[in-house]
Every structure is written in structure tokens, then in C-alpha cells.
PDB file of N, CA and C in Angstrom:
ATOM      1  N   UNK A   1      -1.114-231.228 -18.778  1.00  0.00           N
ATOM      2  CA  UNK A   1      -2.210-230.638 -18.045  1.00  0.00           C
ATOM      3  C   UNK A   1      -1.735-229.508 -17.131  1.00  0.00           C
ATOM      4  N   UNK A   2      -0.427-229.308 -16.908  1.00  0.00           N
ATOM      5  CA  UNK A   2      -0.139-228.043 -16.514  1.00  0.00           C
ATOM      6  C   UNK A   2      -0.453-226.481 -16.536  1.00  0.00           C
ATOM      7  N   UNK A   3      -1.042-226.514 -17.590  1.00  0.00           N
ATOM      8  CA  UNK A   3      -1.209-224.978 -18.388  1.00  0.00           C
ATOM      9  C   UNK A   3      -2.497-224.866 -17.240  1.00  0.00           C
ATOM     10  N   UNK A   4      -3.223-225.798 -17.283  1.00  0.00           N
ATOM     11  CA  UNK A   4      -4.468-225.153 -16.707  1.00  0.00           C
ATOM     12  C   UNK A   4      -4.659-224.740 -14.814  1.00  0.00           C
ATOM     13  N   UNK A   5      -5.045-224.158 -14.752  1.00  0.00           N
ATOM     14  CA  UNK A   5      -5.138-223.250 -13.877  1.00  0.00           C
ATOM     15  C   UNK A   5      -5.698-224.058 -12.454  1.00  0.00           C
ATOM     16  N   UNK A   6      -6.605-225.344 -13.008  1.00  0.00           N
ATOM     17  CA  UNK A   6      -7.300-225.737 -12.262  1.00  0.00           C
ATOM     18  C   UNK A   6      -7.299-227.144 -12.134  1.00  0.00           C
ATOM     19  N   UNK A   7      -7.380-227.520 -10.689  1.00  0.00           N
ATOM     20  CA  UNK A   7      -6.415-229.041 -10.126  1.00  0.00           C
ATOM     21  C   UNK A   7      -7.773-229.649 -10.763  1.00  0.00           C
ATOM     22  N   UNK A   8      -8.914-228.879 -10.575  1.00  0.00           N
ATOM     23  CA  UNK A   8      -9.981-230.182 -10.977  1.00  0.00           C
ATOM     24  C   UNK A   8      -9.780-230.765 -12.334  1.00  0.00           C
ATOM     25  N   UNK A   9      -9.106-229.949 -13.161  1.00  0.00           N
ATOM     26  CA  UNK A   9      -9.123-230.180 -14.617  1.00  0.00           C
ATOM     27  C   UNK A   9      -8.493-231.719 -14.835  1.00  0.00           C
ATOM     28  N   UNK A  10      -7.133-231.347 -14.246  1.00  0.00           N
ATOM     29  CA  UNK A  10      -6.194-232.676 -13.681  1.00  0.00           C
ATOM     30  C   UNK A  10      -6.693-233.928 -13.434  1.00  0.00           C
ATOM     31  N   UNK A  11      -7.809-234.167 -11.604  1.00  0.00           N
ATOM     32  CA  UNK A  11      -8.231-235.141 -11.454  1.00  0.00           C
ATOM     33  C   UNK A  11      -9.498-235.304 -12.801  1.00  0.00           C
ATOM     34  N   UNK A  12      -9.949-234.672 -12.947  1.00  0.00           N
ATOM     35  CA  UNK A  12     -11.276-235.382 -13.870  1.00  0.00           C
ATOM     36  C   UNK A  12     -10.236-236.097 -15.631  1.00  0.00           C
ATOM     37  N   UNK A  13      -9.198-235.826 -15.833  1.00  0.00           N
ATOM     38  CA  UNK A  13      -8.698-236.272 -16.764  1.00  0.00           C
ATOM     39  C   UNK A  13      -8.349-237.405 -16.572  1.00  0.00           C
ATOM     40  N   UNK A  14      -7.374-237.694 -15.013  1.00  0.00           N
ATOM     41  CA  UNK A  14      -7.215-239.189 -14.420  1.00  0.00           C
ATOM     42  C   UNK A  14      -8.647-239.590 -14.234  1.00  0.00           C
ATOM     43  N   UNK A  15      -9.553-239.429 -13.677  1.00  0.00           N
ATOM     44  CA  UNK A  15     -10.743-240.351 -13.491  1.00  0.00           C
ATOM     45  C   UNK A  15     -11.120-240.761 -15.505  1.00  0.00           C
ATOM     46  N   UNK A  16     -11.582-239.841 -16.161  1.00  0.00           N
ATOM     47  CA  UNK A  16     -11.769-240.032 -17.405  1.00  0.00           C
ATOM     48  C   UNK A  16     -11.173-241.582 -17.978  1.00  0.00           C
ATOM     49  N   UNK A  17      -9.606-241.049 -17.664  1.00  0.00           N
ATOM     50  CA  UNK A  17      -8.668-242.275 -18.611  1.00  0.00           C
ATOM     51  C   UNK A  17      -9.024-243.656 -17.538  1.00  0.00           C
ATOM     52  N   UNK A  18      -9.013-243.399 -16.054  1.00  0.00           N
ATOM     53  CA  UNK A  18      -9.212-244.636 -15.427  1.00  0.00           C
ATOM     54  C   UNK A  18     -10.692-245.484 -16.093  1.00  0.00           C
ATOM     55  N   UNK A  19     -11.796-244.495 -16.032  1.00  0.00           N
ATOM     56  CA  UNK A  19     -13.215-245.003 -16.994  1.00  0.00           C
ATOM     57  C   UNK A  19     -12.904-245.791 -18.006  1.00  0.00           C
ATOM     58  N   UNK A  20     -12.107-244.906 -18.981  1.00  0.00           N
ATOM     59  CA  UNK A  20     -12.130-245.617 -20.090  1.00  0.00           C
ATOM     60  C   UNK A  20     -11.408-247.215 -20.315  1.00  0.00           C
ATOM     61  N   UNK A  21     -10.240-247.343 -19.073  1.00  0.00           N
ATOM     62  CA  UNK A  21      -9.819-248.194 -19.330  1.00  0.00           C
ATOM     63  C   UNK A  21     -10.182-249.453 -18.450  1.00  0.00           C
ATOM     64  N   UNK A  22     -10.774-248.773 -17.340  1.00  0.00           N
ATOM     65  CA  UNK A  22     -11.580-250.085 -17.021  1.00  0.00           C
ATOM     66  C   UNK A  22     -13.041-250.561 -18.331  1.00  0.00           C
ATOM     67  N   UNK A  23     -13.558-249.668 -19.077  1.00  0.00           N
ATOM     68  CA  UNK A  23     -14.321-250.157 -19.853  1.00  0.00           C
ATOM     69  C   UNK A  23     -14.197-250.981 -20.989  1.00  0.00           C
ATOM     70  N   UNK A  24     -12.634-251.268 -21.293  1.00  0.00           N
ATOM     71  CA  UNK A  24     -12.283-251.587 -22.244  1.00  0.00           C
ATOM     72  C   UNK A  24     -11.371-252.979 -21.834  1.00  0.00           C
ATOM     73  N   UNK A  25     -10.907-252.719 -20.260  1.00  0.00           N
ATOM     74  CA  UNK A  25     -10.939-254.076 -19.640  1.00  0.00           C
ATOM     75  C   UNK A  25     -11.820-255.222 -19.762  1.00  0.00           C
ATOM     76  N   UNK A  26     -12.669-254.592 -19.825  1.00  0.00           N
ATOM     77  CA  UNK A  26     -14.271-255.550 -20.127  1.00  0.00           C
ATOM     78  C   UNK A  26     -14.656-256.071 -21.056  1.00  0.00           C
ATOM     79  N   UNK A  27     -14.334-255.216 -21.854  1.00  0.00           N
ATOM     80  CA  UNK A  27     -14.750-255.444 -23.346  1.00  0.00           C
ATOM     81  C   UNK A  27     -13.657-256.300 -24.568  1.00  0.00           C
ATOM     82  N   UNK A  28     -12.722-255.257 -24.291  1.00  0.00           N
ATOM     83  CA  UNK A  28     -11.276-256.610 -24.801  1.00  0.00           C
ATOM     84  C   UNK A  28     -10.069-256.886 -23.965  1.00  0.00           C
ATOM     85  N   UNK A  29     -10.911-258.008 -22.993  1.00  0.00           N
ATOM     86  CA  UNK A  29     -10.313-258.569 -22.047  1.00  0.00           C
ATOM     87  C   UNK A  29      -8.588-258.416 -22.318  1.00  0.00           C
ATOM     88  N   UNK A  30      -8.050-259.864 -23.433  1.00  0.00           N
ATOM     89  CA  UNK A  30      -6.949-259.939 -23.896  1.00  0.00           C
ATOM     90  C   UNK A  30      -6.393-258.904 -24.594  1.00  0.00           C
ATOM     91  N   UNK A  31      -6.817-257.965 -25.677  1.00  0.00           N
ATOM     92  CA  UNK A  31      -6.084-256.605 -25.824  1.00  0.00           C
ATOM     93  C   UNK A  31      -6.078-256.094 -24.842  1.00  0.00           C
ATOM     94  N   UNK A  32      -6.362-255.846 -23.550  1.00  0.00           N
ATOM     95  CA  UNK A  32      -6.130-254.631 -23.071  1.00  0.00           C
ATOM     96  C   UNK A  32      -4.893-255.151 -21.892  1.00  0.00           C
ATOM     97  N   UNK A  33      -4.998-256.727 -21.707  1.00  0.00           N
ATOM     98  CA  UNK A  33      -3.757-257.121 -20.718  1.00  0.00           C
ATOM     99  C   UNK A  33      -2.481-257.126 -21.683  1.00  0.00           C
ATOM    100  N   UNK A  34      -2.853-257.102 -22.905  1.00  0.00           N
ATOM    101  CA  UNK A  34      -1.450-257.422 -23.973  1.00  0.00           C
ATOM    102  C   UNK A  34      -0.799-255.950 -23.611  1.00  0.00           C
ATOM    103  N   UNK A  35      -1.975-254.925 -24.061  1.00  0.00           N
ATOM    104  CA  UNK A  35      -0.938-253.576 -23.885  1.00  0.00           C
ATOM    105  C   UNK A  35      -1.066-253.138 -23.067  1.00  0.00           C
ATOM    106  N   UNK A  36      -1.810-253.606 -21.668  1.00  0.00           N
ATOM    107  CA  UNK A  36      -1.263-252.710 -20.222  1.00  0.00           C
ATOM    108  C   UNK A  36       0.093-252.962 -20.142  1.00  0.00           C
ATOM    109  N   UNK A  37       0.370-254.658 -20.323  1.00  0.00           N
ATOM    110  CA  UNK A  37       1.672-255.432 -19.517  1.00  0.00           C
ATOM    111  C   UNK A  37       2.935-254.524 -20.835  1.00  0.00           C
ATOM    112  N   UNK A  38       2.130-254.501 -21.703  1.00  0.00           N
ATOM    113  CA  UNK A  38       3.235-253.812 -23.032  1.00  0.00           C
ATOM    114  C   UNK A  38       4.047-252.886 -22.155  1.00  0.00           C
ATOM    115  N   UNK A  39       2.796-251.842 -22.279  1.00  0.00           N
ATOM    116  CA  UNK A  39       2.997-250.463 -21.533  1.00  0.00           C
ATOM    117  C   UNK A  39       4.024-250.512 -20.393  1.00  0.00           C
ATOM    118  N   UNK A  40       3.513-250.808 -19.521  1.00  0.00           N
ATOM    119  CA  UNK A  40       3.952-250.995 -18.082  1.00  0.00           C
ATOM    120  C   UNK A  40       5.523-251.209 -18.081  1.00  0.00           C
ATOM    121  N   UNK A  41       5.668-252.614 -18.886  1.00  0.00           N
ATOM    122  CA  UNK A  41       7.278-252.628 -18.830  1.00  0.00           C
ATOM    123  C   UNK A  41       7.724-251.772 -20.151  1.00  0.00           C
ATOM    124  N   UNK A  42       7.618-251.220 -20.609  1.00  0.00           N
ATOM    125  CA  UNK A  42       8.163-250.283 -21.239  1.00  0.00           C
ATOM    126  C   UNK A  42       8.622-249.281 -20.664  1.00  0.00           C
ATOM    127  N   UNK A  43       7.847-248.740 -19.908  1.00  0.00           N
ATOM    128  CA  UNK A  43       7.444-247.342 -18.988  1.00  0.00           C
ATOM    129  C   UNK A  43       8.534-247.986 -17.602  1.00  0.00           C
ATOM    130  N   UNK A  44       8.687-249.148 -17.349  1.00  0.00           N
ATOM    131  CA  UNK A  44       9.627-249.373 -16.324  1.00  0.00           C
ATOM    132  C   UNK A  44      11.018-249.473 -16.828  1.00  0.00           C
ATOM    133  N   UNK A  45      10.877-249.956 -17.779  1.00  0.00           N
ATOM    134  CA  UNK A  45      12.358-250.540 -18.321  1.00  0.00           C
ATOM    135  C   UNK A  45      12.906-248.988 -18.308  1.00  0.00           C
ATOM    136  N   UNK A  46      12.704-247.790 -19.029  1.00  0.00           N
ATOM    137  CA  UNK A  46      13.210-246.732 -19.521  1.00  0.00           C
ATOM    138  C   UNK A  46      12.972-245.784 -18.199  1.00  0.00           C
ATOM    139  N   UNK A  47      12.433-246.358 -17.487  1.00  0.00           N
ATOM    140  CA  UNK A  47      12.353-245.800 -15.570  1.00  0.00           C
ATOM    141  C   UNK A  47      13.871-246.078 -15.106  1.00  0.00           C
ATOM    142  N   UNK A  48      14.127-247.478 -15.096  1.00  0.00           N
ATOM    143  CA  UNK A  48      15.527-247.851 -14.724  1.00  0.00           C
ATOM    144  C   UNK A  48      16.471-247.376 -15.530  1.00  0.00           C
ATOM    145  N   UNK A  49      16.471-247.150 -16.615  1.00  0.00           N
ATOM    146  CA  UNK A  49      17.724-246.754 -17.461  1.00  0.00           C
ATOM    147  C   UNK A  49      18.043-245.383 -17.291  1.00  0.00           C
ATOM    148  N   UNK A  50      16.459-244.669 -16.596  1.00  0.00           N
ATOM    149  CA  UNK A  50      16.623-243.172 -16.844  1.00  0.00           C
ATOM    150  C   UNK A  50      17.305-243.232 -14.686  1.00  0.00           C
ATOM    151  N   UNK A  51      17.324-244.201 -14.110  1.00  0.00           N
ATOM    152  CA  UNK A  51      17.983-244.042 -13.303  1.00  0.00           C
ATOM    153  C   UNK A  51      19.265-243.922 -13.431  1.00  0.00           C
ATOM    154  N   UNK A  52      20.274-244.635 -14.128  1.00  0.00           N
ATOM    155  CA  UNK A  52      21.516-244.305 -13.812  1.00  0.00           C
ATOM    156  C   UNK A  52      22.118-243.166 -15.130  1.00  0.00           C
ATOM    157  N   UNK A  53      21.057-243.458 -16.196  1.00  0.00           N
ATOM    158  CA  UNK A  53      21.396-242.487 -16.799  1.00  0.00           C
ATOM    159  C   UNK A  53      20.643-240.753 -16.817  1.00  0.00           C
ATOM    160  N   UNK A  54      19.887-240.759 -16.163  1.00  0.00           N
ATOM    161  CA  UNK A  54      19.286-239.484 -15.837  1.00  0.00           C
ATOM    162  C   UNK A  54      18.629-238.707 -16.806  1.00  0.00           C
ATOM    163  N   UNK A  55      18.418-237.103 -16.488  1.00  0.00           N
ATOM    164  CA  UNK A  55      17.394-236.514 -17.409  1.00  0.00           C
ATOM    165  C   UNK A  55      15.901-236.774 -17.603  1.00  0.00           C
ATOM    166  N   UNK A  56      15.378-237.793 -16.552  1.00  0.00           N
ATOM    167  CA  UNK A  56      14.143-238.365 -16.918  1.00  0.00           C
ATOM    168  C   UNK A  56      13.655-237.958 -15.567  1.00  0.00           C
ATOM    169  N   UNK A  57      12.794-236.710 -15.663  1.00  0.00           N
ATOM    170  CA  UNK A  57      12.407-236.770 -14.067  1.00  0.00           C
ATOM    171  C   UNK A  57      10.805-236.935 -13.905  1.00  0.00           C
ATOM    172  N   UNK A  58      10.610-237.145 -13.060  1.00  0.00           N
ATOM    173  CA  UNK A  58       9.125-237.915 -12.548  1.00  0.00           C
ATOM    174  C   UNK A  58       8.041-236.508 -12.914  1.00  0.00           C
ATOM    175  N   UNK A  59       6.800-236.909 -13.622  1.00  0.00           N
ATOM    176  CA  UNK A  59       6.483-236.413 -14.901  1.00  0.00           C
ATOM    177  C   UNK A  59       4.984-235.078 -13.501  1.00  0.00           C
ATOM    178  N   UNK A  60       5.472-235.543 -12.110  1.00  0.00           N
ATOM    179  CA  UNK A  60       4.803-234.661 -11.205  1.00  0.00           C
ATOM    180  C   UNK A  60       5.685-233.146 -11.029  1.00  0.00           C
ATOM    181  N   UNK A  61       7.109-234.132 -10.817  1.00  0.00           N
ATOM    182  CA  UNK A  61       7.995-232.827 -10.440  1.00  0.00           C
ATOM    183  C   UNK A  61       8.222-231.531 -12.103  1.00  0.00           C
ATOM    184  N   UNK A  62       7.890-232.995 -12.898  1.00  0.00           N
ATOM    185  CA  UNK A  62       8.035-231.901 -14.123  1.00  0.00           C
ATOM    186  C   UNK A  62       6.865-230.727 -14.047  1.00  0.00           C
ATOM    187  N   UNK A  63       5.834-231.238 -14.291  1.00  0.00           N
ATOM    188  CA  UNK A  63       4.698-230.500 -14.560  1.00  0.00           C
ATOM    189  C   UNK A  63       4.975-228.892 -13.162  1.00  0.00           C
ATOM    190  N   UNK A  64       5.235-229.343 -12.205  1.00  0.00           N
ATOM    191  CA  UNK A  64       5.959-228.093 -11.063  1.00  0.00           C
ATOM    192  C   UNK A  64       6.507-227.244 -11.146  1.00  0.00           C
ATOM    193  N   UNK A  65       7.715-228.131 -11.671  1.00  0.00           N
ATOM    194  CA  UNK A  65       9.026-227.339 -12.287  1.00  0.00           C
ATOM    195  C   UNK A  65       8.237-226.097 -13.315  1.00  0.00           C
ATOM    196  N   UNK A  66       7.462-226.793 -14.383  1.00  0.00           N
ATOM    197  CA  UNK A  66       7.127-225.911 -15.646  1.00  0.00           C
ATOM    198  C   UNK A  66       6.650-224.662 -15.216  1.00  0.00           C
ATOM    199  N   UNK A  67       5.416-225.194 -14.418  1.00  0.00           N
ATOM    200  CA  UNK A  67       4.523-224.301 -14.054  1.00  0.00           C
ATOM    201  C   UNK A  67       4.843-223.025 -12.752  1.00  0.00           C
ATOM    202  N   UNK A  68       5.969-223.049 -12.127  1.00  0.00           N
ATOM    203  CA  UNK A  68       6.517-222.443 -10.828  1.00  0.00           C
ATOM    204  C   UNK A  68       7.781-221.720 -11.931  1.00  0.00           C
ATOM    205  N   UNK A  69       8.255-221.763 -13.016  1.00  0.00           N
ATOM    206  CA  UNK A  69       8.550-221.054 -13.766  1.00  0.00           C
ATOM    207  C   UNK A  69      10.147-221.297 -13.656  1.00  0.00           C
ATOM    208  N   UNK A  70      10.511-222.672 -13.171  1.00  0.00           N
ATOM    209  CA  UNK A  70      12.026-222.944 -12.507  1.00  0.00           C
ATOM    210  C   UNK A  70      12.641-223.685 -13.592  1.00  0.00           C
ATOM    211  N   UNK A  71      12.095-223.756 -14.695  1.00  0.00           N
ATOM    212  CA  UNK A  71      12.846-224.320 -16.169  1.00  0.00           C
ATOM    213  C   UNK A  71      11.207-223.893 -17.140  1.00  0.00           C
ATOM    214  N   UNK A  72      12.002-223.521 -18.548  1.00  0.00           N
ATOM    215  CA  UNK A  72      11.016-223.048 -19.343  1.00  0.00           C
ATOM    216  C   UNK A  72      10.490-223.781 -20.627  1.00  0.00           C
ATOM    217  N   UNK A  73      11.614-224.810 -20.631  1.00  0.00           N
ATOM    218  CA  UNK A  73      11.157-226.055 -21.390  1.00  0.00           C
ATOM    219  C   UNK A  73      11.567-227.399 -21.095  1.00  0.00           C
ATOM    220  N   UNK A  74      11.430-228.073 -21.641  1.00  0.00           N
ATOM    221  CA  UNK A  74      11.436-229.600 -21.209  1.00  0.00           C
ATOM    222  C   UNK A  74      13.243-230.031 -22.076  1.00  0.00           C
ATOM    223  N   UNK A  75      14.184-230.525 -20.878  1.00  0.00           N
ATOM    224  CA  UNK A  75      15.089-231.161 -21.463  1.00  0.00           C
ATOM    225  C   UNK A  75      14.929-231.801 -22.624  1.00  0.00           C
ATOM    226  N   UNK A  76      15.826-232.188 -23.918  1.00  0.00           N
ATOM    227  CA  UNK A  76      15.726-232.650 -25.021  1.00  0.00           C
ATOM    228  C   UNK A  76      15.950-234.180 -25.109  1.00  0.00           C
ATOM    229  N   UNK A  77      16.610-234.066 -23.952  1.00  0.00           N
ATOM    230  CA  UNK A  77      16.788-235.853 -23.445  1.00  0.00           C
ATOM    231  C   UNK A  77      15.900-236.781 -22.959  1.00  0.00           C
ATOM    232  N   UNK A  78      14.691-235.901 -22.211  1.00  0.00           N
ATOM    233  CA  UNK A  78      13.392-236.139 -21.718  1.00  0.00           C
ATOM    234  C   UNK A  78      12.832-236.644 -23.116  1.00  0.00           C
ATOM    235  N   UNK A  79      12.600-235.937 -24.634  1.00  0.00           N
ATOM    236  CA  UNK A  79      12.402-236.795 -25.098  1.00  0.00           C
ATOM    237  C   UNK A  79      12.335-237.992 -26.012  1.00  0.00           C
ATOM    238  N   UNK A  80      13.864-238.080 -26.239  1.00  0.00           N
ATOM    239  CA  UNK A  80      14.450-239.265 -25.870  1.00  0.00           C
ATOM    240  C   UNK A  80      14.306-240.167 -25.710  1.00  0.00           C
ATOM    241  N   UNK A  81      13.944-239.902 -24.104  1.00  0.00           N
ATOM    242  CA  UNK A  81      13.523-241.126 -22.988  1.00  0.00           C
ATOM    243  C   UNK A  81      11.412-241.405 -23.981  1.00  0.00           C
ATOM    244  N   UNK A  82      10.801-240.473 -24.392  1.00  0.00           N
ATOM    245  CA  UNK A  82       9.636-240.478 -24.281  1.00  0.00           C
ATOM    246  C   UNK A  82       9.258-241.373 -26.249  1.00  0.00           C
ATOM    247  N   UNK A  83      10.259-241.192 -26.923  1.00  0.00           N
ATOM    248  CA  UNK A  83      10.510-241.860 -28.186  1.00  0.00           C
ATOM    249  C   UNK A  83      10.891-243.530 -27.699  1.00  0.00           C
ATOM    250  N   UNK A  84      12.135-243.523 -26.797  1.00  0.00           N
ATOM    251  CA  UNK A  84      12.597-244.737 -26.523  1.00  0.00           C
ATOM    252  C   UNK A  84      11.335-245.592 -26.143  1.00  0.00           C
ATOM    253  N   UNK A  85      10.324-245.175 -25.513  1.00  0.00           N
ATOM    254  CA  UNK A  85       9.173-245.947 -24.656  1.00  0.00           C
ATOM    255  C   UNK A  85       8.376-246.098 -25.916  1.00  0.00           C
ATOM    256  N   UNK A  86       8.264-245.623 -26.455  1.00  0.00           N
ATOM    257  CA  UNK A  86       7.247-245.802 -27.733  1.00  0.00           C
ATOM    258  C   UNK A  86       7.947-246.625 -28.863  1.00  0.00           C
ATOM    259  N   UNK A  87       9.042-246.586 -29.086  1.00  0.00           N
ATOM    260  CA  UNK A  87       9.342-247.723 -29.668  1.00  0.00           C
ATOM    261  C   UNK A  87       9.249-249.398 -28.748  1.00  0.00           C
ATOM    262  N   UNK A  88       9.984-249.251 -27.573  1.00  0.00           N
ATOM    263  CA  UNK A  88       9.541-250.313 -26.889  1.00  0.00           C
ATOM    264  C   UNK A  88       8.165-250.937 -26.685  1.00  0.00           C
ATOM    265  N   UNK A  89       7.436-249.893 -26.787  1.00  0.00           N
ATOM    266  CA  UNK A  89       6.018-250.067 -26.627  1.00  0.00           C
ATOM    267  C   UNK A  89       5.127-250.758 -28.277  1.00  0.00           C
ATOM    268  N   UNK A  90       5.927-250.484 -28.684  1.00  0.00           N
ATOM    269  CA  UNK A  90       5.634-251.188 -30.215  1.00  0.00           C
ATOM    270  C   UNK A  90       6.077-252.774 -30.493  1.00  0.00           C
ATOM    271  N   UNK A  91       7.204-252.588 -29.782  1.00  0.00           N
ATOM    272  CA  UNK A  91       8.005-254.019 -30.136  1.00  0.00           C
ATOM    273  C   UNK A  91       7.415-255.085 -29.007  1.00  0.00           C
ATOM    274  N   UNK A  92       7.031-254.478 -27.946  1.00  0.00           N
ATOM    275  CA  UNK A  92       6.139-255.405 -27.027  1.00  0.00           C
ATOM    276  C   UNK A  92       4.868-255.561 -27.767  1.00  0.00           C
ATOM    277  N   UNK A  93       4.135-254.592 -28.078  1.00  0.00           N
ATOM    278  CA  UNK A  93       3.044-255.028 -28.904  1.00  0.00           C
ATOM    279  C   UNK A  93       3.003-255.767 -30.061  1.00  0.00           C
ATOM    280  N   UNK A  94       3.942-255.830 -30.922  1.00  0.00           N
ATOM    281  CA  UNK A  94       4.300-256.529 -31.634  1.00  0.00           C
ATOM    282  C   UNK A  94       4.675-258.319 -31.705  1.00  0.00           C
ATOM    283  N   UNK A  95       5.731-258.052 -30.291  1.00  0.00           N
ATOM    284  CA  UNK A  95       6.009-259.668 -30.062  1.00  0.00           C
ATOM    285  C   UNK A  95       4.914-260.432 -29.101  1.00  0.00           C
TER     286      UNK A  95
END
């Protein structure tokens, strides 16, 4: 959401996804705690790893960085880190 010019664009995308997923809280109660909790530790586990191993920077300072013109693409290790979560995120959904 960087490209765009305009912060409102930003919040109405977080409100959007928050909508949708409280609506679906509702609706499939148990899918949606299977893959929040999926998610969540996925997204933490590869939080901690990207602590001591680095290259993973917090996806605010990225979007900054891009847009203030202080790096012109995204480290290759960044994604990496963004493959690693999606496989984890499978194998939690899975087990």
C-alpha cells in the first residue's frame, strides 16, 4: 500500500480486512481460530528467527524506507523470510 499517495487508502484497507474478519469470526467460528492461531505463530515464529538472524524488518519501517526513496527494492532475504511463513502457515493448517 505504499505506492499510494494517500494515508486514507491505508486505513480503509486495515478497517476493510478487520470487517471481513470479524465477519467470518462469526460465521466459521472454528476455521477462523484454526487459521488465526495458524497465522499468528507462524508470523511469530519467523519474527524470532528474523531476530537473530536479520533482514526481516518491520513491514512499517519497510513501506518508509520504499517510499522516502532510502532503498529501491526489497532485500531478497525479506523474501525468504515471507515464503518461510507460508510454508509454516500451511503445515499449521494442515496439522
Amino acid at each position: 500500500m505504499f505506492h499510494f499517495e494517500y494515508s486514507w487508502v491505508f486505513w480503509a484497507t486495515n478497517v476493510l480486512c478487520i470487517m471481513i474478519c470479524a465477519f467470518m469470526t462469526f460465521k466459521l467460528f472454528d476455521h477462523t481460530i484454526i487459521f488465526s492461531t495458524a497465522a499468528m505463530g507462524s508470523y511469530l515464529f519467523i519474527r524470532g528467527v528474523s531476530c537473530y538472524a536479520g533482514h526481516y524488518y518491520n513491514e512499517f519501517t519497510m513501506a518508509n524506507l520504499l517510499k522516502s526513496g532510502a532503498i529501491t527494492d526489497i532485500d531478497p532475504w525479506y523474501w525468504c523470510y515471507v515464503v518461510g511463513f507460508v510454508i509454516l502457515l500451511g503445515l499449521g493448517l494442515v496439522y
